[in-house]
N, C-alpha and C. Protein backbone atom coordinates (compact mmCIF):
# COMPACT_ATOMS: atom_id res chain seq x y z
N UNK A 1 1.40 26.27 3.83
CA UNK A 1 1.01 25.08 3.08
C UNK A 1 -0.49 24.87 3.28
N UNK A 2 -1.48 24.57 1.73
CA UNK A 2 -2.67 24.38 2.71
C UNK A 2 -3.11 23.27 2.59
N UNK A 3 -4.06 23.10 3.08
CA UNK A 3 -4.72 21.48 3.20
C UNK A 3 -4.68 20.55 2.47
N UNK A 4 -4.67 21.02 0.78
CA UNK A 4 -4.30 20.16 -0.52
C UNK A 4 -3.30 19.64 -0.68
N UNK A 5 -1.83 20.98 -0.50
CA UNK A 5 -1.07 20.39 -0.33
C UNK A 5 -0.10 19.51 0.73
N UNK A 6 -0.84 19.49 2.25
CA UNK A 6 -0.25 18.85 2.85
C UNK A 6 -1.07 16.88 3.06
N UNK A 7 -1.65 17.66 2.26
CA UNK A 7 -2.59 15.90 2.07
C UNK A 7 -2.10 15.19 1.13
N UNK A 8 -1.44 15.96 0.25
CA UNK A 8 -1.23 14.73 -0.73
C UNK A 8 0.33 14.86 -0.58
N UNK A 9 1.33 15.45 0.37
CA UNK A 9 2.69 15.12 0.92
C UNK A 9 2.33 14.08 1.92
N UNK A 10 1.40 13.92 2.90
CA UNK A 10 1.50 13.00 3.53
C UNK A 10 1.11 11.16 2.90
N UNK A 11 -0.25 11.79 1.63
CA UNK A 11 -0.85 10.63 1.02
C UNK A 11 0.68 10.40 0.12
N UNK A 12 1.51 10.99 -0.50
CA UNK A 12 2.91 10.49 -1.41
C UNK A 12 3.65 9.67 -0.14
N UNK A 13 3.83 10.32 0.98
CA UNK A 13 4.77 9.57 2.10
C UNK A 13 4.70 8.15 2.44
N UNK A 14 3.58 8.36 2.52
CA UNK A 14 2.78 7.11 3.20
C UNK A 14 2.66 5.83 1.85
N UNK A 15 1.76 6.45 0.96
CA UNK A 15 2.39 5.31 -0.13
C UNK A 15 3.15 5.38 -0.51
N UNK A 16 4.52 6.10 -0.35
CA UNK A 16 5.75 5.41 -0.80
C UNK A 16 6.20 4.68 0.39
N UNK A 17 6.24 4.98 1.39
CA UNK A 17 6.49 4.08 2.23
C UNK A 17 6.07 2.52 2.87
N UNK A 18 4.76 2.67 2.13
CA UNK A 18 4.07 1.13 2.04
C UNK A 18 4.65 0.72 0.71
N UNK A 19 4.56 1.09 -0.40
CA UNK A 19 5.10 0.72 -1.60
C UNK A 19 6.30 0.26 -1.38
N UNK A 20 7.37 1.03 -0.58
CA UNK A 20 8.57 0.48 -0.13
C UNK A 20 8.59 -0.82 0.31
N UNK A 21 8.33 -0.68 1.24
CA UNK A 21 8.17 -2.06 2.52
C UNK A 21 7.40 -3.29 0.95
N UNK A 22 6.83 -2.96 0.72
CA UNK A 22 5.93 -4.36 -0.12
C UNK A 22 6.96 -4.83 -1.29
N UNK A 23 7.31 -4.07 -1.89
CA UNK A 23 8.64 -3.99 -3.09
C UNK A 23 9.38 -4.94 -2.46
N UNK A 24 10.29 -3.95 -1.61
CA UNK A 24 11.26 -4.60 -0.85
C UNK A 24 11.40 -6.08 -0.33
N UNK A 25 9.87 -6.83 0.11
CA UNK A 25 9.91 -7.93 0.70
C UNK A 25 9.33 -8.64 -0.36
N UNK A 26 9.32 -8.47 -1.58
CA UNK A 26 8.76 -8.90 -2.69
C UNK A 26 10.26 -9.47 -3.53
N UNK A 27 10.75 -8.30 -3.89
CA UNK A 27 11.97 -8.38 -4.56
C UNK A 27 12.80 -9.38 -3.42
N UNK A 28 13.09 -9.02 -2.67
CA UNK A 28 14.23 -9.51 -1.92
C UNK A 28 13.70 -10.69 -1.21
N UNK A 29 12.82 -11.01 -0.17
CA UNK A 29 12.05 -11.49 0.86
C UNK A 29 12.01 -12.85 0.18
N UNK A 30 10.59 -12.65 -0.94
CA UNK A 30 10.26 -13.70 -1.76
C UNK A 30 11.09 -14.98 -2.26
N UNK A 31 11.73 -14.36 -2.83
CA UNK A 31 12.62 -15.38 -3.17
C UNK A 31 13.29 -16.57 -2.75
N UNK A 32 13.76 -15.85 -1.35
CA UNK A 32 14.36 -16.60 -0.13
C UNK A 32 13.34 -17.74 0.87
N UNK A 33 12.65 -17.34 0.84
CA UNK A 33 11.27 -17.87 1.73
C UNK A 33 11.54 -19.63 1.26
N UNK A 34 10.94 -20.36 0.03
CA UNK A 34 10.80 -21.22 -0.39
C UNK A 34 12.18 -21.80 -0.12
N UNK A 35 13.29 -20.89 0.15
CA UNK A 35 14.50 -22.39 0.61
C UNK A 35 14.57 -22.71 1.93
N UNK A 36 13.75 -21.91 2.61
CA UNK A 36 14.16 -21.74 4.13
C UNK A 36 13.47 -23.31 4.24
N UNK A 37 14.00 -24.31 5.31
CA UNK A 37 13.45 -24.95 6.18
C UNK A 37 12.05 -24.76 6.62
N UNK A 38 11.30 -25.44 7.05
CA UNK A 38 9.67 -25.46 7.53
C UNK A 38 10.10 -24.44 8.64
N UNK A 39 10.88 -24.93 9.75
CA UNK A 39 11.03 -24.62 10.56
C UNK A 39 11.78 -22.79 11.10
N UNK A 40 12.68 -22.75 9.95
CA UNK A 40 13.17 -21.46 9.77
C UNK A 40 12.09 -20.33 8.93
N UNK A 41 11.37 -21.17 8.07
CA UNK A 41 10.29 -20.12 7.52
C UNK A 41 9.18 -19.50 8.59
N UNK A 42 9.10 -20.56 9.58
CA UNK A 42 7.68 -20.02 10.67
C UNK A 42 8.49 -19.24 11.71
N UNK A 43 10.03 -19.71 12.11
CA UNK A 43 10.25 -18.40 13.06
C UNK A 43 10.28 -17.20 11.83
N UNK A 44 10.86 -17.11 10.49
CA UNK A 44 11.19 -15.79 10.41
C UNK A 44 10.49 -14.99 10.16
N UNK A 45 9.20 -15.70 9.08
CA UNK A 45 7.50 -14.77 8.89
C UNK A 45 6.67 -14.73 10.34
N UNK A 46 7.10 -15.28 11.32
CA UNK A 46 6.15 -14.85 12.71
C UNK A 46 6.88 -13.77 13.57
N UNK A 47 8.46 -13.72 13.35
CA UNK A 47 8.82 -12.65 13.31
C UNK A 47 8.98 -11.37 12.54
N UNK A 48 8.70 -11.74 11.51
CA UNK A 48 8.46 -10.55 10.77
C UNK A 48 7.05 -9.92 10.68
N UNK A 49 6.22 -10.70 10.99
CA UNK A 49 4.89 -10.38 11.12
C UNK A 49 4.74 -9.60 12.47
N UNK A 50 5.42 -9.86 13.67
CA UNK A 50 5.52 -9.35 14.72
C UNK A 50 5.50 -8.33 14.56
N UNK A 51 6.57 -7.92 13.84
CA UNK A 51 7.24 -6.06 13.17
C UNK A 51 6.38 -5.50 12.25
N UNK A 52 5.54 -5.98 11.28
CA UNK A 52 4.61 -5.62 10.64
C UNK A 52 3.40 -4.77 11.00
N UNK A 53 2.58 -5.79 11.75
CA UNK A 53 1.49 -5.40 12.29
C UNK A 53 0.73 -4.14 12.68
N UNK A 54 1.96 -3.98 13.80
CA UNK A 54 1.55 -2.47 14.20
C UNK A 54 1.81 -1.27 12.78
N UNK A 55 2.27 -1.33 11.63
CA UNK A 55 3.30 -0.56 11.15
C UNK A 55 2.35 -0.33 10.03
N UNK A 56 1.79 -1.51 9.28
CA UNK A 56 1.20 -1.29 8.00
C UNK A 56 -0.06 -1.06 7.50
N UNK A 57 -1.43 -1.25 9.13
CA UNK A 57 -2.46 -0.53 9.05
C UNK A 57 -2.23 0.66 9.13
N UNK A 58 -1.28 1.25 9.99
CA UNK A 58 -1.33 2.53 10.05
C UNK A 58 -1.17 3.15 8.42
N UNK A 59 -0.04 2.62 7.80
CA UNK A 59 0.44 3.17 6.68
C UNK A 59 -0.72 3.37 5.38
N UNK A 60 -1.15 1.92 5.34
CA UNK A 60 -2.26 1.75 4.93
C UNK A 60 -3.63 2.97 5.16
N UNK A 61 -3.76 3.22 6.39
CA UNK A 61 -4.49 3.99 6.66
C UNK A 61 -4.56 5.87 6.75
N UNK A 62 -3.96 5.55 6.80
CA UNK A 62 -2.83 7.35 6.27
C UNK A 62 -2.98 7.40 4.80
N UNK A 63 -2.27 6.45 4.21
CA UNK A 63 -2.44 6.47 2.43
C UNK A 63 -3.59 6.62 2.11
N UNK A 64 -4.77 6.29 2.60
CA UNK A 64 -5.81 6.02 1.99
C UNK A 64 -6.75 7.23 2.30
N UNK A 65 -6.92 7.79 3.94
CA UNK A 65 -7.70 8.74 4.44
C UNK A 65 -6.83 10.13 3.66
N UNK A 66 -5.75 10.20 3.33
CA UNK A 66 -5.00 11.30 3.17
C UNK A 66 -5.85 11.21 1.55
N UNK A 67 -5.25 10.40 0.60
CA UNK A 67 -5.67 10.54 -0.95
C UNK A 67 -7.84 10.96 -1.03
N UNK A 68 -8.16 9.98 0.40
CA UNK A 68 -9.72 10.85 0.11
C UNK A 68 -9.95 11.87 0.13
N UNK A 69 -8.82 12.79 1.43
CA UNK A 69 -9.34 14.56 1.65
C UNK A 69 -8.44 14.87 0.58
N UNK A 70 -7.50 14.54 -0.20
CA UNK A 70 -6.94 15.20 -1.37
C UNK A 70 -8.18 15.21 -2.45
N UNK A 71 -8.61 13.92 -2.85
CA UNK A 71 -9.61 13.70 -3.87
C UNK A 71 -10.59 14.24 -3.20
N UNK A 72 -11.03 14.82 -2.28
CA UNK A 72 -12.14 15.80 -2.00
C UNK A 72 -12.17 17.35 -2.09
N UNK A 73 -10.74 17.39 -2.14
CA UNK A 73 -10.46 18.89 -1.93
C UNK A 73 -10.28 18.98 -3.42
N UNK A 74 -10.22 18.28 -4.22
CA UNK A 74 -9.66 18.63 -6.08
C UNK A 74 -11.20 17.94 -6.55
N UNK A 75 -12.35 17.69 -6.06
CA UNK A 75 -13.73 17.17 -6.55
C UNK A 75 -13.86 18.17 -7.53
N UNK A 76 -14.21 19.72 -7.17
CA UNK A 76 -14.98 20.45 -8.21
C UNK A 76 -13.86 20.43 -9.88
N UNK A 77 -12.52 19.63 -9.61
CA UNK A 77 -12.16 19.35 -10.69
C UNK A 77 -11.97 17.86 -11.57
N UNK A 78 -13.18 17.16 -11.19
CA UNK A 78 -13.34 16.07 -11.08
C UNK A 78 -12.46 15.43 -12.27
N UNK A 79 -12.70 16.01 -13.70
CA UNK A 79 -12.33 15.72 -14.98
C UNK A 79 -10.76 16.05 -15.44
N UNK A 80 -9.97 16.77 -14.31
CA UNK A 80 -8.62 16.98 -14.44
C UNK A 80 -7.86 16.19 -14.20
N UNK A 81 -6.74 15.71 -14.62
CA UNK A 81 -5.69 14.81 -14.51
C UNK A 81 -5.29 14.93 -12.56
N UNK A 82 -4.87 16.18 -12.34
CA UNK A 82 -5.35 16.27 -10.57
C UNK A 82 -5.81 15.22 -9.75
N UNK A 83 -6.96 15.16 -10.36
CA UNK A 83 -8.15 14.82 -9.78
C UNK A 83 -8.21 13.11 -10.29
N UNK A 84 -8.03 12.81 -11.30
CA UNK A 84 -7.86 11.42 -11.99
C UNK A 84 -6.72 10.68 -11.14
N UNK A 85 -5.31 11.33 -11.24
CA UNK A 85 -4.32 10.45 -10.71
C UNK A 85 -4.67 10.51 -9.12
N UNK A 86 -4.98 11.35 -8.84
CA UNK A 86 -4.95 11.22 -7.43
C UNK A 86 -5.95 10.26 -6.60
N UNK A 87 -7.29 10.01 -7.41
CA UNK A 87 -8.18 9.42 -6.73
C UNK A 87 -8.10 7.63 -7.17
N UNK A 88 -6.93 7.66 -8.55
CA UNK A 88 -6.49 6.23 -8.88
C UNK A 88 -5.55 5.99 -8.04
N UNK A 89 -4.63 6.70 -7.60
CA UNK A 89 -3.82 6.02 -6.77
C UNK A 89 -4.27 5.70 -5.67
N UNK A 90 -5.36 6.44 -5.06
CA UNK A 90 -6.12 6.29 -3.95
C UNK A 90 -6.74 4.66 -3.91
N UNK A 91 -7.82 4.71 -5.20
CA UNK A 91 -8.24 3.23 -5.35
C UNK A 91 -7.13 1.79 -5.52
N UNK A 92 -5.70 2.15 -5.85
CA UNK A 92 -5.02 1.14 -5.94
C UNK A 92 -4.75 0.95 -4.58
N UNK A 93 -4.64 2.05 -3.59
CA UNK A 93 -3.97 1.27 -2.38
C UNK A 93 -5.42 1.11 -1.58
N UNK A 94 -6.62 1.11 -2.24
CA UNK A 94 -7.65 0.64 -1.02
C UNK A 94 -8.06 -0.49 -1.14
N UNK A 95 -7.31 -1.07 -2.86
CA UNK A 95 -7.34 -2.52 -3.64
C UNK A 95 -6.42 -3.43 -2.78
N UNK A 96 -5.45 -2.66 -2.22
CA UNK A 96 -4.26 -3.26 -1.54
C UNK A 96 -4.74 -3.96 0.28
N UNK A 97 -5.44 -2.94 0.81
CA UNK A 97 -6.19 -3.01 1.70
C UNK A 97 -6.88 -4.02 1.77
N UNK A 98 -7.84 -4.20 0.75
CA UNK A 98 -8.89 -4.53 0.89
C UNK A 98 -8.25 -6.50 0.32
N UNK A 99 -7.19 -6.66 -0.54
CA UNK A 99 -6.64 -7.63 -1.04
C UNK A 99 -6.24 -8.59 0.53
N UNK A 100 -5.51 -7.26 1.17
CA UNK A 100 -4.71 -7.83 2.41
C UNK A 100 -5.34 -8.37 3.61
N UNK A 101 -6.80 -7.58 3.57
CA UNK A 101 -7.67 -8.35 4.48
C UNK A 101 -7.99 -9.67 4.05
N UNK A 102 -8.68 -9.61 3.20
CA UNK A 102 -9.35 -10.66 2.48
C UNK A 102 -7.98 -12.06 2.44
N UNK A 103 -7.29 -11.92 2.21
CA UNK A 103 -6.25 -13.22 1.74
C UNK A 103 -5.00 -13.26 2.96
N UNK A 104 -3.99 -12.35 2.83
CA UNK A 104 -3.17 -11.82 3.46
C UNK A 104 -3.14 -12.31 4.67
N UNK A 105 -4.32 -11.61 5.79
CA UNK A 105 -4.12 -11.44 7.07
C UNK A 105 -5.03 -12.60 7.66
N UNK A 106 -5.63 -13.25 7.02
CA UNK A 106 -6.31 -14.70 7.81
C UNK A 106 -5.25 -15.84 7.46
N UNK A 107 -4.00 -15.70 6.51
CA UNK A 107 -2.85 -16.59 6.65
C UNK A 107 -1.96 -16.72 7.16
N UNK A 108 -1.35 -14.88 7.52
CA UNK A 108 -1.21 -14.33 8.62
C UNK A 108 -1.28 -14.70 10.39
N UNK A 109 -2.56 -14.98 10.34
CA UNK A 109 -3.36 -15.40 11.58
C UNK A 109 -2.91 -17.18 11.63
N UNK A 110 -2.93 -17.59 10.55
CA UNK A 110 -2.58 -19.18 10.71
C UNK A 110 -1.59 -19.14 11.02
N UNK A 111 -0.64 -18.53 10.17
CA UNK A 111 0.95 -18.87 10.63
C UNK A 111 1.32 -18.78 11.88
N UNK A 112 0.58 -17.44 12.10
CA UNK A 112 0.87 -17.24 14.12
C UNK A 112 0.79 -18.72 15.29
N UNK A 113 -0.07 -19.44 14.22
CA UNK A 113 -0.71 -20.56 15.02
C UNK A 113 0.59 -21.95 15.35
N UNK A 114 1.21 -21.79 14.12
CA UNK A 114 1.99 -23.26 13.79
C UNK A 114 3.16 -22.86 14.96
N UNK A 115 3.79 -24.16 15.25
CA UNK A 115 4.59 -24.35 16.05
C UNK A 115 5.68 -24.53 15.63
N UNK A 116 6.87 -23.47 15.71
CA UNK A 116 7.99 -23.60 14.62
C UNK A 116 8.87 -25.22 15.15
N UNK A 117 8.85 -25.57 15.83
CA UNK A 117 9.72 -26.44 15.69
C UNK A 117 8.65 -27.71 15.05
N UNK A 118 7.50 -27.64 14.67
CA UNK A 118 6.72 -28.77 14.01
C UNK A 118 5.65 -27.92 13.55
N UNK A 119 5.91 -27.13 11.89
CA UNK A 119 5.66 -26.86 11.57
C UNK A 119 4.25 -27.56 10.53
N UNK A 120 2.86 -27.11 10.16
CA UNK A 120 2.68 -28.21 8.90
C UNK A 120 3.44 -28.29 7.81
N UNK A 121 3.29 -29.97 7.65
CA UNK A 121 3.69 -30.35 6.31
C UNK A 121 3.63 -30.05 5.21
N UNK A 122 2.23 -29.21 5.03
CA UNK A 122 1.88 -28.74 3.58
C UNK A 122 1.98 -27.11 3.91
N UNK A 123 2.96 -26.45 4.44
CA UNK A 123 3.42 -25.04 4.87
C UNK A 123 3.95 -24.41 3.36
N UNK A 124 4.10 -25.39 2.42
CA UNK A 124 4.44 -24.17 1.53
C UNK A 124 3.05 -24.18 0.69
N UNK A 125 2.04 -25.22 0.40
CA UNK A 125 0.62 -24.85 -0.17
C UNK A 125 -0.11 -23.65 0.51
N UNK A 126 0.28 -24.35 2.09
CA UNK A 126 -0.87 -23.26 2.71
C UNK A 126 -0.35 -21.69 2.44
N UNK A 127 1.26 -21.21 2.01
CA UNK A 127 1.61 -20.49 2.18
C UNK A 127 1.25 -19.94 0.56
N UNK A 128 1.44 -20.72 -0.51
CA UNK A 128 1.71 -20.28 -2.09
C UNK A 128 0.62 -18.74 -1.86
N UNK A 129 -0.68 -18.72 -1.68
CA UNK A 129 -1.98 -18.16 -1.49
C UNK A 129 -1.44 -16.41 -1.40
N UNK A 130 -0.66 -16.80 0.04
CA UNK A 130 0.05 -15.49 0.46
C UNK A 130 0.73 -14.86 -0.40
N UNK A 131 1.83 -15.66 -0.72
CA UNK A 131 2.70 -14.98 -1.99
C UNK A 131 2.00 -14.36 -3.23
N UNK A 132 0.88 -15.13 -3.86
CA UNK A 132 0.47 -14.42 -4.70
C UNK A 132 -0.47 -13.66 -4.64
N UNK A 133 -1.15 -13.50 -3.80
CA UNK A 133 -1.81 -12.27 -3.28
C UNK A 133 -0.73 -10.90 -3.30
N UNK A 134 0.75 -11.34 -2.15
CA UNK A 134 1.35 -10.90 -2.14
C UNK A 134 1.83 -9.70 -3.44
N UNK A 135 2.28 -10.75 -4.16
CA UNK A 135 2.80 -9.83 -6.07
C UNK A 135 1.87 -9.27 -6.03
N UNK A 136 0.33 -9.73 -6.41
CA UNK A 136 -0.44 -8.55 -6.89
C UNK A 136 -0.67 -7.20 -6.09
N UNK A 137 -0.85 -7.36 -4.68
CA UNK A 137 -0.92 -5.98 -4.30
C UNK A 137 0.50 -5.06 -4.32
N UNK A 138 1.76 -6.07 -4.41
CA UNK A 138 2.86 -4.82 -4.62
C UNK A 138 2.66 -4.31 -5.99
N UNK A 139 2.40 -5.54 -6.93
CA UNK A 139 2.12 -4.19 -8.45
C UNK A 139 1.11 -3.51 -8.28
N UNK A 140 -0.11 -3.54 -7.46
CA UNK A 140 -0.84 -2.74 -7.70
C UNK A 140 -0.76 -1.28 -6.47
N UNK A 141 -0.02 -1.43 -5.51
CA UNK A 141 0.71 -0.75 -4.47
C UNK A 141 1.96 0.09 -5.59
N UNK A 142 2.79 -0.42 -6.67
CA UNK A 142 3.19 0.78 -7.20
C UNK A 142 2.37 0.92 -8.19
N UNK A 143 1.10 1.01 -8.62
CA UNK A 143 0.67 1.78 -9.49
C UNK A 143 0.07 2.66 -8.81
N UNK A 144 -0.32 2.40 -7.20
CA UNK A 144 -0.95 3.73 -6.62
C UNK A 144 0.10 4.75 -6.67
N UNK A 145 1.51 4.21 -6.22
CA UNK A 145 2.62 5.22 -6.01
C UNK A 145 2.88 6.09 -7.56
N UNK A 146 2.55 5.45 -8.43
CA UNK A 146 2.94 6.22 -9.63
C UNK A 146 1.64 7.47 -9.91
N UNK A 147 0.75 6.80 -9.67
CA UNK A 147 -0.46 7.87 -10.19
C UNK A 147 -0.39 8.74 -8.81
N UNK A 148 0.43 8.40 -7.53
CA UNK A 148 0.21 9.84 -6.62
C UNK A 148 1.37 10.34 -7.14
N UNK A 149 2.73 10.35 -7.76
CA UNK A 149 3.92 10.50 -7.67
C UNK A 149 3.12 11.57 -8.91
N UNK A 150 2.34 10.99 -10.15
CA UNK A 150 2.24 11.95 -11.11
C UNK A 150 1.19 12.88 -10.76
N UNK A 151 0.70 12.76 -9.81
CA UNK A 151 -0.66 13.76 -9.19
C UNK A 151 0.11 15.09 -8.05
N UNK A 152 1.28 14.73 -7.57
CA UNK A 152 1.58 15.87 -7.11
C UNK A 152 2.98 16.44 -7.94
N UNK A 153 3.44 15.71 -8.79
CA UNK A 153 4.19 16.43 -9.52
C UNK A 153 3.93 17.54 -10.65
N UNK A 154 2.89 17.19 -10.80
CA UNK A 154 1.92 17.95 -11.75
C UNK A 154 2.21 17.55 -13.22
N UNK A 155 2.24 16.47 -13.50
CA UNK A 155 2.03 15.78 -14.75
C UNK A 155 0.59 15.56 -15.05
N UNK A 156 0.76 16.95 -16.38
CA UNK A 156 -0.67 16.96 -17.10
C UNK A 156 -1.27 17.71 -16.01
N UNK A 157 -0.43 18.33 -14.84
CA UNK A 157 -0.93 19.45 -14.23
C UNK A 157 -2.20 20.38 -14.43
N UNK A 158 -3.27 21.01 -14.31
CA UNK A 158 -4.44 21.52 -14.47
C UNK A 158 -4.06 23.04 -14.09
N UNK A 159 -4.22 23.80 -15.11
CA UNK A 159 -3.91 25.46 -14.95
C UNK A 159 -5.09 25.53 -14.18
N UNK A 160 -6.32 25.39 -14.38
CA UNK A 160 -6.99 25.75 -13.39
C UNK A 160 -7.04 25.17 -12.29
N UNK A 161 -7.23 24.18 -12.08
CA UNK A 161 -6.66 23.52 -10.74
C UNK A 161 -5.53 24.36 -9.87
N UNK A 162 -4.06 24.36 -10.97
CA UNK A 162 -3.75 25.40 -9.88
C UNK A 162 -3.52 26.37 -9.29
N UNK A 163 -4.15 27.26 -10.38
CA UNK A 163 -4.88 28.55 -10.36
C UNK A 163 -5.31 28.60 -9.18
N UNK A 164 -6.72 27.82 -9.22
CA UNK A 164 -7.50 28.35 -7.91
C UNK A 164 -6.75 27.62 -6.56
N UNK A 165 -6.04 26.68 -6.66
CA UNK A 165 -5.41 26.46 -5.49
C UNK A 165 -4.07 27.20 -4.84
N UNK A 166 -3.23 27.57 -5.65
CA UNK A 166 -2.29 28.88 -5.61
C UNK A 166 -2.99 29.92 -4.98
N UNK A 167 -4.58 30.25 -5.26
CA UNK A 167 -5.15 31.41 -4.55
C UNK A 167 -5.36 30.95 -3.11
N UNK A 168 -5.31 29.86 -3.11
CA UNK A 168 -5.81 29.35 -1.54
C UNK A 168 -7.42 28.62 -1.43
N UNK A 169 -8.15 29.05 -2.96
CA UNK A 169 -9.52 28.30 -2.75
C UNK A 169 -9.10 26.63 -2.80
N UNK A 170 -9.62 26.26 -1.62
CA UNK A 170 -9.43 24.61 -1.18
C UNK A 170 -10.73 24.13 -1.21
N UNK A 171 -11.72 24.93 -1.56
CA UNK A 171 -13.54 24.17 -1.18
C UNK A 171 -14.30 23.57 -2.17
């Protein structure tokens, strides 16, 4: 296997596996949140945040360093579909990143703060922010997954592209 292709098996892994996790607590998660109690919403997002943490920079960070040495190793085909899906899916999950710092993880940081059994009063304003930050980076978390899903499947595949990568030229 060479470097191309084990970069963009790990960059597909990794954003599907963040894509997962974000879907998942989107579709399912979301919904539920707004009936919970003040008090049941801050234990279960400070526990779930607990489990998070360690889990989704990494993922995050794998997705993202993996799709750059892919989109570096397919550069001299800059203008190929290759090279297009792969470095868009790249930019959707660094949109995701960069969304999650910015909004995400300083609400994150509040929630850690509140005291579940006297939670604030205005816990679902302070919270709305999150959620919709939230939606947008899962749609934009599966549009990375789709443009890597069509970048290593080889939709609109590049004969030359994988021409010279079949030979083993990776430079």
């Amino acid at each position: 296997m060479n470097l191309l292709n084990l970069s963009r098996f790990i960059n597909l892994l990794s954003t599907g596996l963040l894509t997962g996790i974000l879907f998942g607590d989107r579709w399912g998660t979301t919904p539920v949140r707004p009936t919970l109690s003040a008090s049941c919403f801050t234990q279960f997002q400070q526990g779930l945040h607990l489990n998070y943490v360690p889990l989704m920079p990494i993922l995050m960070g794998i997705s993202i360093l993996s799709g750059v040495t892919a989109s570096l190793l397919l550069r001299r085909f800059f203008k190929s579909r290759d090279f297009l899906f792969t470095a868009a899916g790249t930019l959707c999950i660094a949109g995701v990143f960069i969304l999650t710092l910015i909004v995400n993880v300083p609400i994150n940081n509040a929630l850690m703060t509140w005291q579940i059994t006297a939670p604030p009063p205005d816990w679902q304003e302070l919270w709305r922010p999150w959620e919709q930050s939230h939606t947008v980076r899962t749609v934009v978390a599966v549009a990375g997954f789709v443009c890597q899903t069509m970048a290593i499947i080889g939709v609109g595949h590049s004969q030359q592209t994988g021409k010279a990568f079949a030979a083993g030229d990776a430079a």
